[in-house]
Structures are given as structure tokens and as C-alpha cells.
Protein backbone atom coordinates (compact mmCIF):
# COMPACT_ATOMS: atom_id res chain seq x y z
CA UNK A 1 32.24 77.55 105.61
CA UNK A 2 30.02 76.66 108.05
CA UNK A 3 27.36 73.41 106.87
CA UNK A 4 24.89 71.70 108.32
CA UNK A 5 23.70 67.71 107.77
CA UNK A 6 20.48 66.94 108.65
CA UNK A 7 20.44 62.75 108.66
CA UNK A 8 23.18 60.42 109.27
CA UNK A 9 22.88 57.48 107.72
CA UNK A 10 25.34 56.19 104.92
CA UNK A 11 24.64 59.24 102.42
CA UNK A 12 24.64 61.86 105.52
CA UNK A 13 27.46 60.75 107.43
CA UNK A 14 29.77 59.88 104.46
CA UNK A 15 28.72 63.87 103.31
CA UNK A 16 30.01 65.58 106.54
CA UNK A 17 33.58 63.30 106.41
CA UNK A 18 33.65 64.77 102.65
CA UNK A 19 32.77 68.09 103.46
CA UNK A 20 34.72 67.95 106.41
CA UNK A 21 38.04 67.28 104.65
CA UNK A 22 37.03 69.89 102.19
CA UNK A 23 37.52 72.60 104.96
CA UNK A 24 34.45 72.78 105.84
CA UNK A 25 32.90 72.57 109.66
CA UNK A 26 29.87 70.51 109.76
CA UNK A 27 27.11 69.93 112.45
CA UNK A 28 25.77 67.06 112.36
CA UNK A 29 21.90 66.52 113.05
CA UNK A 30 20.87 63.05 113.57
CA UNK A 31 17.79 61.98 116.55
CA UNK A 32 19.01 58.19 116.49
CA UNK A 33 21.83 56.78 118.81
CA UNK A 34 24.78 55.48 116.88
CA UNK A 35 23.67 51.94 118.34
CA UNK A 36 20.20 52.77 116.47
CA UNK A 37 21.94 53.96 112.94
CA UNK A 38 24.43 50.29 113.09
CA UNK A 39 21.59 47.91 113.22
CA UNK A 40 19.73 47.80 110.56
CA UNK A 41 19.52 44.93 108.59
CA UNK A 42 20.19 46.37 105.39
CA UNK A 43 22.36 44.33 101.77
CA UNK A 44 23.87 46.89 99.38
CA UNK A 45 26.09 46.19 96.25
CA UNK A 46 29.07 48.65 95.75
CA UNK A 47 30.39 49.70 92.59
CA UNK A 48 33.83 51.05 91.58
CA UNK A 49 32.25 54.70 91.78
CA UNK A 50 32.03 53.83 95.37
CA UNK A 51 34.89 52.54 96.04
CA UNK A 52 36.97 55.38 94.33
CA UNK A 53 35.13 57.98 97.17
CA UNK A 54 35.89 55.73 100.07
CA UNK A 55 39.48 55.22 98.89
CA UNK A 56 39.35 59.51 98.57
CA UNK A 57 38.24 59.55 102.38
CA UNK A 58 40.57 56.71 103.76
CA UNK A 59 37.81 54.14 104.34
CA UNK A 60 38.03 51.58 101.89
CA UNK A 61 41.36 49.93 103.46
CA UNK A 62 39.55 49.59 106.84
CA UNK A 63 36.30 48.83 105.12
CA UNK A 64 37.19 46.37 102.52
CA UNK A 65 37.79 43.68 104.86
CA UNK A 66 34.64 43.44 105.93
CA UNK A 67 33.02 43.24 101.98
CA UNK A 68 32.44 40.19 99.53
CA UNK A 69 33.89 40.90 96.32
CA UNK A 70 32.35 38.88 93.18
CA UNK A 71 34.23 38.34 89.72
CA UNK A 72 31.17 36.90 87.99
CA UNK A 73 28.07 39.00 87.52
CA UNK A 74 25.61 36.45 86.20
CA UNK A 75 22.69 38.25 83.81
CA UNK A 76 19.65 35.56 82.86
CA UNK A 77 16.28 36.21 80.69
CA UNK A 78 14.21 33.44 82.06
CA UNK A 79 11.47 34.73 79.08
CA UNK A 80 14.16 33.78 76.41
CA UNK A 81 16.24 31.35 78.43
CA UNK A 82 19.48 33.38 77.78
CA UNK A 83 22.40 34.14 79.95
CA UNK A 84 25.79 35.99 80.09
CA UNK A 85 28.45 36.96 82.30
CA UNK A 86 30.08 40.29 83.20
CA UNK A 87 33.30 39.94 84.19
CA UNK A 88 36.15 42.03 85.43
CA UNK A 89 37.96 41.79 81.78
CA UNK A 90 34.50 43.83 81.30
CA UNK A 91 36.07 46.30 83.77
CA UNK A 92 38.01 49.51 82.83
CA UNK A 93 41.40 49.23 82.97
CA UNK A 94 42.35 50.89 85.29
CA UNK A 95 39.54 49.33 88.01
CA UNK A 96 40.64 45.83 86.71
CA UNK A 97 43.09 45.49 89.03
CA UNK A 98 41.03 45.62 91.97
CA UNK A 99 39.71 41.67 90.71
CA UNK A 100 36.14 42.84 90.83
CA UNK A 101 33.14 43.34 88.95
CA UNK A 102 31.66 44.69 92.83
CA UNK A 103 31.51 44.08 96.52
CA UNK A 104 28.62 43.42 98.47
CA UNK A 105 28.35 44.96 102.39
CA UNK A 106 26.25 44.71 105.01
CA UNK A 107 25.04 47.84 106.77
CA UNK A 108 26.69 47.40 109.62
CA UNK A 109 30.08 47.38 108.52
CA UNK A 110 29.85 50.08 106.28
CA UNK A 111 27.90 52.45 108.91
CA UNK A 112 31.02 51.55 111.71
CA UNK A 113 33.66 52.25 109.18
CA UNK A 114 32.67 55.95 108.59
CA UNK A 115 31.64 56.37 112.82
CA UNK A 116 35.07 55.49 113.45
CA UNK A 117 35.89 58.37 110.98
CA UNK A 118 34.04 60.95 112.36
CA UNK A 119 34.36 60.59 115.90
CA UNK A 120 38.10 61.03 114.69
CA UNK A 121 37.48 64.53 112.83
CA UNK A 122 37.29 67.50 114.77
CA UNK A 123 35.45 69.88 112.51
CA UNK A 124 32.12 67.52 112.90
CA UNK A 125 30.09 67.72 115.95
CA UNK A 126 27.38 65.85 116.42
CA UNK A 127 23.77 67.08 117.40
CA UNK A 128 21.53 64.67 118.93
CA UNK A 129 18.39 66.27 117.28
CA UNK A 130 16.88 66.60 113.71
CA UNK A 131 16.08 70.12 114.24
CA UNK A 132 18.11 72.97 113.59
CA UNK A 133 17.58 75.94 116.43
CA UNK A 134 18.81 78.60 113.94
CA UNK A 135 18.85 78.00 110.00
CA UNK A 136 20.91 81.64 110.17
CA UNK A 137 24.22 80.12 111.41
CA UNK A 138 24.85 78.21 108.35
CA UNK A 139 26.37 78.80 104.88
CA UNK A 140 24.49 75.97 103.00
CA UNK A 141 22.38 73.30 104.92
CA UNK A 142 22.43 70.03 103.14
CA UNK A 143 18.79 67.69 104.00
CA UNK A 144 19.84 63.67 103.98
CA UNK A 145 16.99 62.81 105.95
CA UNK A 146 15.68 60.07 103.45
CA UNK A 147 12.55 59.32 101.36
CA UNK A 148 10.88 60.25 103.43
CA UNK A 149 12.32 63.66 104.66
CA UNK A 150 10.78 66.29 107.17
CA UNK A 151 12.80 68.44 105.58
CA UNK A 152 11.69 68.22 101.72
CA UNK A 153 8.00 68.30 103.42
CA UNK A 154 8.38 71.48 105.29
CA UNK A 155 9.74 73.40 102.28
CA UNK A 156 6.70 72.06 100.16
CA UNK A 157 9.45 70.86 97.40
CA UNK A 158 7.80 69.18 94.59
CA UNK A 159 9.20 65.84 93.10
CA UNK A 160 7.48 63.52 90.58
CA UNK A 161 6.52 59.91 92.56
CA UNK A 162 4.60 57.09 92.01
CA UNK A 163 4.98 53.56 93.33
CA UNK A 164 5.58 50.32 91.44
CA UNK A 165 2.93 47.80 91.63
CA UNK A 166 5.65 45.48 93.42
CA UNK A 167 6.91 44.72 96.66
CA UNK A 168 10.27 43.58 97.32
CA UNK A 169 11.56 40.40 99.66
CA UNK A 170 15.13 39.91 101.16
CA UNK A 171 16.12 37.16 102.95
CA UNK A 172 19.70 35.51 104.08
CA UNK A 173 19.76 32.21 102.75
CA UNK A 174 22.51 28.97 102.46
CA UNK A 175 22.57 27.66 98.83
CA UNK A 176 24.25 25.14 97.47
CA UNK A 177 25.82 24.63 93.65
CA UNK A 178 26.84 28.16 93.25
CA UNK A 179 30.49 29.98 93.77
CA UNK A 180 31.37 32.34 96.59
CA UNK A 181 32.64 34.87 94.17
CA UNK A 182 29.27 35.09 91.69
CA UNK A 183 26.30 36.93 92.11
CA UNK A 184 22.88 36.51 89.86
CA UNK A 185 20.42 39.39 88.17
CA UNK A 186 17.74 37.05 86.80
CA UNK A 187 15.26 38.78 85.05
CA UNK A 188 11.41 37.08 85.16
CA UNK A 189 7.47 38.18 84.52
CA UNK A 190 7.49 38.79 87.79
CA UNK A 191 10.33 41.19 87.89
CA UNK A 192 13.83 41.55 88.83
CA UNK A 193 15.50 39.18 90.53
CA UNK A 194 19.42 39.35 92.87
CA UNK A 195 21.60 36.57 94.87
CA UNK A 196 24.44 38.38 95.89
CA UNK A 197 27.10 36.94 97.77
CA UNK A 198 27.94 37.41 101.46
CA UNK A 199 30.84 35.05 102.18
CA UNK A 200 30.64 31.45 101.75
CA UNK A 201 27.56 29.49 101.47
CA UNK A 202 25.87 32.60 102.50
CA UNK A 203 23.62 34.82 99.86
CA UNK A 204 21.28 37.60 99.79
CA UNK A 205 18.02 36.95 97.61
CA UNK A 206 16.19 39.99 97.16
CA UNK A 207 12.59 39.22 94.86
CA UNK A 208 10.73 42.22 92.92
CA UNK A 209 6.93 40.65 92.64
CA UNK A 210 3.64 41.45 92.34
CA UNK A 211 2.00 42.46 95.94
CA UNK A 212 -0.03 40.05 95.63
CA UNK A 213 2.10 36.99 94.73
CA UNK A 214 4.46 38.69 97.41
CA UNK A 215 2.14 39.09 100.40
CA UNK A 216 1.43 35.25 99.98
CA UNK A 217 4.85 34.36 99.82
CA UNK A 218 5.73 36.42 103.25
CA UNK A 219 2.95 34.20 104.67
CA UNK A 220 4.79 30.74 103.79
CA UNK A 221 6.66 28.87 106.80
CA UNK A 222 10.03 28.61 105.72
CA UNK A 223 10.01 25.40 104.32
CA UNK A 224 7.69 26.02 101.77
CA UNK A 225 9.50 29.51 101.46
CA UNK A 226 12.33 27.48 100.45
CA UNK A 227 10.56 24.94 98.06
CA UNK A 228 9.53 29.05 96.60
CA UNK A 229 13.01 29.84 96.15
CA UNK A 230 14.25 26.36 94.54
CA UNK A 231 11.56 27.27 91.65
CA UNK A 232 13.05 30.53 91.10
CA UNK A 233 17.03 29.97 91.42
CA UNK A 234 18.75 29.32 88.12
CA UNK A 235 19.14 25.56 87.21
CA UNK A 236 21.68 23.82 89.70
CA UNK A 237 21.43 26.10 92.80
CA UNK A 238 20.06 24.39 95.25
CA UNK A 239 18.40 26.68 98.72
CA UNK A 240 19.78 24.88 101.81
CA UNK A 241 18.55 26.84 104.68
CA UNK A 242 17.00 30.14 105.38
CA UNK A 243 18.94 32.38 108.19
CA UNK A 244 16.69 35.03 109.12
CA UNK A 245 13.17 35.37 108.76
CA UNK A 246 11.86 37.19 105.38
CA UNK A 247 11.61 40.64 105.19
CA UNK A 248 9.64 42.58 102.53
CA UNK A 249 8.95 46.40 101.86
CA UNK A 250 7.35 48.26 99.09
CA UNK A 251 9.17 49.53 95.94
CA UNK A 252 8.37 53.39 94.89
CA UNK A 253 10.12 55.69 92.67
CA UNK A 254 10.81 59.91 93.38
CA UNK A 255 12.37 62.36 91.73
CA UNK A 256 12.98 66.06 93.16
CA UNK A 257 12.35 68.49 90.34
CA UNK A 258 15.58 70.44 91.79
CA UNK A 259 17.70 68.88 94.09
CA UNK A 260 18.18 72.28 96.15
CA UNK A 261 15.72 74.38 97.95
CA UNK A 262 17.38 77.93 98.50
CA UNK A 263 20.43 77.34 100.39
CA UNK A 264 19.32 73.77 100.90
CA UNK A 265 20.93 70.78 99.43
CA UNK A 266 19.10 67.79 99.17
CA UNK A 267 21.21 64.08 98.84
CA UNK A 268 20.70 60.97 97.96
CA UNK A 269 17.17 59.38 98.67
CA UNK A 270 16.38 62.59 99.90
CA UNK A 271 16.31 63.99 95.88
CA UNK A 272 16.03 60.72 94.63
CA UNK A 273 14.99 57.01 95.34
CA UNK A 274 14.65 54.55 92.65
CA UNK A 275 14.01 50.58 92.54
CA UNK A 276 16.81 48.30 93.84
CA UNK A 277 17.19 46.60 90.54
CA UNK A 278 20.76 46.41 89.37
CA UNK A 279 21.67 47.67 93.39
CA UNK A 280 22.25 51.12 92.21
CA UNK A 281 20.52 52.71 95.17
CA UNK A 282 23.76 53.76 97.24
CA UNK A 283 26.62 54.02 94.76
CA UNK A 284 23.95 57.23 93.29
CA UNK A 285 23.68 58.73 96.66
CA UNK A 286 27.66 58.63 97.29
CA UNK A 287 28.01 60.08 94.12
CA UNK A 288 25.76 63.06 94.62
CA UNK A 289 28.69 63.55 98.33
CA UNK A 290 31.37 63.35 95.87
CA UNK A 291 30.03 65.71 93.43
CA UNK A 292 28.95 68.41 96.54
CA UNK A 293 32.55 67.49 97.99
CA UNK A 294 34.03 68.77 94.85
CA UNK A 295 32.13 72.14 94.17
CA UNK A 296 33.20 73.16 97.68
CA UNK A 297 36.68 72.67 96.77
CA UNK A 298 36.47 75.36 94.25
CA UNK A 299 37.77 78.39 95.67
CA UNK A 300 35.49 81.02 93.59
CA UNK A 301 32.37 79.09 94.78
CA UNK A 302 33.55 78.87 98.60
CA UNK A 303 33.47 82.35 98.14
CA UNK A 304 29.97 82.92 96.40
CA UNK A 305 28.47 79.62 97.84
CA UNK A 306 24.95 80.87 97.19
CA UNK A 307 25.53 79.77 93.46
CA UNK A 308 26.95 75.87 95.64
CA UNK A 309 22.76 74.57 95.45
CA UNK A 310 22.11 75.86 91.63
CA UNK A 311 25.29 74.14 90.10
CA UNK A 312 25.33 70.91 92.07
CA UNK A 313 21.88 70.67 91.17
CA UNK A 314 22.66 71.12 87.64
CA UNK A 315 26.04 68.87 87.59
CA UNK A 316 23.75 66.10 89.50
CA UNK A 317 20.56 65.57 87.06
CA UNK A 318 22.06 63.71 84.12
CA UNK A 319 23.51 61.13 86.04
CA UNK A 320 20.35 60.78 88.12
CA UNK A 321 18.22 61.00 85.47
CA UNK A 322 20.32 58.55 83.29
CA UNK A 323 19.90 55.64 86.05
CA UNK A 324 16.69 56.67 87.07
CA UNK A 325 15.81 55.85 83.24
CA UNK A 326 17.98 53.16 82.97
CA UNK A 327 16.45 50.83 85.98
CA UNK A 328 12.73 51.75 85.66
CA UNK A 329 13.17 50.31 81.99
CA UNK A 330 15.10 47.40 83.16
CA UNK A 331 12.13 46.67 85.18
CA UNK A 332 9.63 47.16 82.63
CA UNK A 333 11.75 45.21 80.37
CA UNK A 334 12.03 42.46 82.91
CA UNK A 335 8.34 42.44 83.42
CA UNK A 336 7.03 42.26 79.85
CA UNK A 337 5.98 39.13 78.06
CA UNK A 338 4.40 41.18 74.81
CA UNK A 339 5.68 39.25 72.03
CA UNK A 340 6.03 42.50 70.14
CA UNK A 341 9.77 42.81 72.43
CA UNK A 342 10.64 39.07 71.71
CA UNK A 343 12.68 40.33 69.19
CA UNK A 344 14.30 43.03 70.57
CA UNK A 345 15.17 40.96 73.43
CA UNK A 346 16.83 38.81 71.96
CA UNK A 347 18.81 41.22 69.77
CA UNK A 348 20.02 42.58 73.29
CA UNK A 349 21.04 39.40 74.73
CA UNK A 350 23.35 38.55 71.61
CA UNK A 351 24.98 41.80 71.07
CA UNK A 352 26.04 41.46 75.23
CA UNK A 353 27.14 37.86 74.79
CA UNK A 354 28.96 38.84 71.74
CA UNK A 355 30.38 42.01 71.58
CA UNK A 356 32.97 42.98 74.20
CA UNK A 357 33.08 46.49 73.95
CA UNK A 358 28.94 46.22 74.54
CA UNK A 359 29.39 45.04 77.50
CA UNK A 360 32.10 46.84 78.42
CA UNK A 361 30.51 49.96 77.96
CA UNK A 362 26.85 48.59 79.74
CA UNK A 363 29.02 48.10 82.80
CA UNK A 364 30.86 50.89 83.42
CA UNK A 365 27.68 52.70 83.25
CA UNK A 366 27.03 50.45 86.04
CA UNK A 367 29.84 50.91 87.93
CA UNK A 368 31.11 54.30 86.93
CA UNK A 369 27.74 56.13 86.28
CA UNK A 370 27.61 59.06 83.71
């Protein structure tokens, strides 16, 4: 079968390995250098859904060197003042071995992993171009091409979108009082709130705010950006330094009605793109390759792959829709102070910090997906 990518970044290039070892041959349309698609400065939190692909495709032994693993995911309600802890016991058994609730990665590392990959595979060749000469010469044609794809615009496909009030700030920042092998969701008025771990003293923030409260931050030198972040950090973490320079970019939500477009296929961001709360951004988009991956394996659908678009689009909603629900409420939940969810709140927090099989079931939604 004959399939072409258009976009490689992490969801396209990770989709024409997949395909690739499915039998497929893949062209692969991308205008960037590979120099261009490695740095970007980009933080992402991989879940056991993840990792089970990249073990699949023979990456994760080359790739988990370069990740930070965390055994502690620390969830606080700074409305109620309540905290608890996932931890890998939390874990299905059969990912508990692994000794973690996640890894974190930096862009870089994960984008050379799967170049090395592909410039090994000889059924991908790579098209310095985002245009395709001739849709004709192609079985299916799957669009990665991101939020904000050419693609999905020149086919007019409609999608439901709207943008969060909020803006969202990353920066790489040395604290002290806090483990190498923890990372932090705080939850606040102002929304969501992640420190994830990057190897040492060295953490990721990434703050959900209010444009407003967030454009003045992004205008603070970086002491006083600092004296920001000791306000926010849980009690005992202490910001030492800031590495880089704060970066910030809005926060929207989309939603393709279908996730196909005749014999188009769209993936990841390019069907869906939801807030970064609970960092479940990428493990969604490596899900919708493994699920695409898998129908192609079929032999009765290799040989009627018109049907290919229709079913994965099918097979793929509930668990988009599912997480797509499940962090837009998070945020809203994070974000409310009407006394009317005081309650309710609280009734949450206990049954986590109480009941094991809660919490085990909470986080293998968040690691597994449904």
C-alpha cells in the first residue's frame, strides 16, 4: 500500500516508522530541515501508552536514556489545601515493573531517536516539500501537519474550536527542596499548574493563567519572575535560578467532527488539540499512530482500504473524546472557587487519598487511555 505523511514532527514521523513496519511504503512530506524539526524547545510527559508503541517500534531502549522517569506524581488543591500522591503501586501490574508513574523528554531527544529510525528504513523516503504533486499515487494520505494544518484548511473540514481565556508559561528552572524523581499538578484559581522533572535540580514549570495576569508576568525580569514562582510552588520548594528565558503561548481547544476527509487521515493535533493539563497532548497523538498502525495490519482492510479512514475514525473518537472531556473539566474544576463545588471537591480528594482502587483506576486512564 502506497501512503503518504504530510508533517513530520513527533506524531508524523513516528506514523510513517509504524506504517512502515506494517508493510506499507510511505513518502514522507515535510518543508523543514531535520536541523529545523530537532530544535525546538519543547517539555512533554510520556505515559505507559507511549512507551508500549515505542517499545513496538524499537525506540524506547535507545530513547529511554535520554528521559527522566518520576515515581511520585504529586496532585494538590490549593482551594482546599489537600494533596495526594500517585504512585507506581497505583500502576497496573504489569507496567509496575518499569518503576514509573511517567517519563518526562525533551523534544530533542525524542525527535533524534525516531530520525535515526527512519533514515534506517528503506520503504520511507523523504520529500522536502509539504505539497503533494499527485494525490492519485496514493492509497490513503494521512495529514499530520498540526493545529494548524494547510491540509484540514484546503478540504474545508469542520471541527468545533474555541480558545481558553488562558495563556500558558514554561520555563527551565533550578529548585531546591524537592526530589529528582517527583513531579507536581497543583491545581489553583488561576488554573493548572506542572513541575516536572528533567534530571537533577532541573524542572519544567509550565503555568495555565489568565492573559492578563500572564502577559504581566512575561514582562517581569527574572528576579522578580522568581520571587512569582516562590509564591506559587508548594510549601518547601524553594526556585533557585531560572535557565532560559520564559516562554508563553496561548491555550485553545479543537476537535475535528471526523478525523478523515475521503481518503485522508487526519492525526494527532491535526484532529485534535486540547490543553496541556495533565500532559496528555502527545501520548493522544501516538495513540491515534498505533491505532492507524493496527487497522493496516488487517489483511481484509489492506485489501478494501477505502473503508481504513471510516473505521479509524470511528475506533479513535471515544478515546479522544474521553480526554478531551476529561482535561477541559479538570481545568474548569481547577479554576472554580463557587462554593456550590466545595463539597464535591472535597468528596474527590478523599475518595483518591483513600481508596486504592480509585486511584488506580484515575491513573491508568491517564496512562493507558480508554
Amino acid at each position: 500500500m502506497n501512503i503518504a505523511i504530510i508533517g513530520s514532527g513527533l506524531t508524523g514521523s513516528l506514523a510513517a516508522i509504524s506504517l512502515a513496519k506494517a508493510g506499507c511504503r510511505v513518502d514522507l512530506y515535510e518543508r523543514l530541515s531535520d536541523e529545523e524539526l530537532v530544535n525546538r524547545d519543547r517539555t512533554y510527559a510520556i505515559t505507559h501508552s507511549s512507551r508500549k508503541i515505542l517499545e513496538k517500534l524499537g525506540i524506547w531502549s535507545n530513547l529511554s536514556r535520554d528521559l527522566v522517569p518520576f515515581q511520585f506524581l504529586n496532585v494538590i488543591d490549593y482551594e482546599l489545601n489537600k494533596k495526594f500522591v500517585f504512585l507506581t503501586n497505583d500502576l497496573p501490574i504489569p507496567d509496575q515493573k518499569y518503576s514509573a508513574v511517567g517519563w518526562i523528554a525533551e523534544h530533542k531527544f525524542i525527535m533524534l531517536s525516531i530520525l535515526s529510525v527512519i533514515s534506517n528504513l528503506e520503504n520511507i523516503n523523504k520529500i522536502p516539500t509539504s505539497v503533494i504533486p499527485n494525490t492519485n499515487n496514493y492509497d490513503l494520505i494521512v495529514a499530520a501537519d498540526g493545529s494548524s494544518s494547510n491540509t484540514k484548511k484546503k478540504l474545508n473540514t469542520p471541527s468545533f474550536h474555541f480558545k481558553y481565556d488562558q495563556m500558558c508559561i514554561t520555563a527551565k528552572v533550578l529548585l531546591r527542596g524537592v526530589k529528582s524523581n517527583e513531579a507536581f499538578e497543583i491545581l489553583n484559581s488561576e488554573g493548572p499548574f506542572a513541575v516536572l522533572p528533567l534530571g537533577g535540580d532541573l524542572f519544567q514549570v509550565i503555568c495555565s493563567q489568565s492573559i492578563l495576569k500572564g502577559t504581566y508576568n512575561m514582562n517581569l525580569s527574572k528576579s522578580l519572575f522568581l520571587d512569582y514562582l516562590s509564591t506559587i510552588l508548594p510549601y518547601g520548594i524553594e526556585p533557585d535560578t531560572i535557565i532560559d528565558s520564559p516562554e508563553s503561548f496561548p491555550i485553545d481547544f479543537c476537535l475535528n467532527y471526523l478525523f478523515f476527509s475521503g481518503k485522508y487521515i487526519y492525526l494527532g493535533e491535526t484532529a485534535h488539540k486540547i490543553h496541556p493539563v495533565g500532559g496528555q497532548g502527545l501520548n493522544l497523538c501516538w495513540r491515534d499512530v498505533d491505532c492507524l498502525s493496527k487497522l493496516l495490519s488487517i489483511p481484509l482492510l489492506k485489501n478494501n482500504h477505502s473503508l481504513i479512514p471510516l473505521i479509524y475514525s470511528i475506533s479513535r473518537s471515544f478515546d479522544v473524546l474521553s480526554i478531551s472531556i476529561l482535561t477541559d473539566s479538570l481545568v474548569r474544576y481547577s479554576r472554580s472557587n463557587i462554593s456550590i463545588f466545595y463539597l464535591p471537591r472535597l468528596l474527590v480528594f478523599f475518595i483518591l487519598k483513600k481508596s486504592s482502587l480509585f486511584r488506580k483506576y484515575i491513573l491508568n486512564l491517564m496512562t493507558n487511555g480508554f
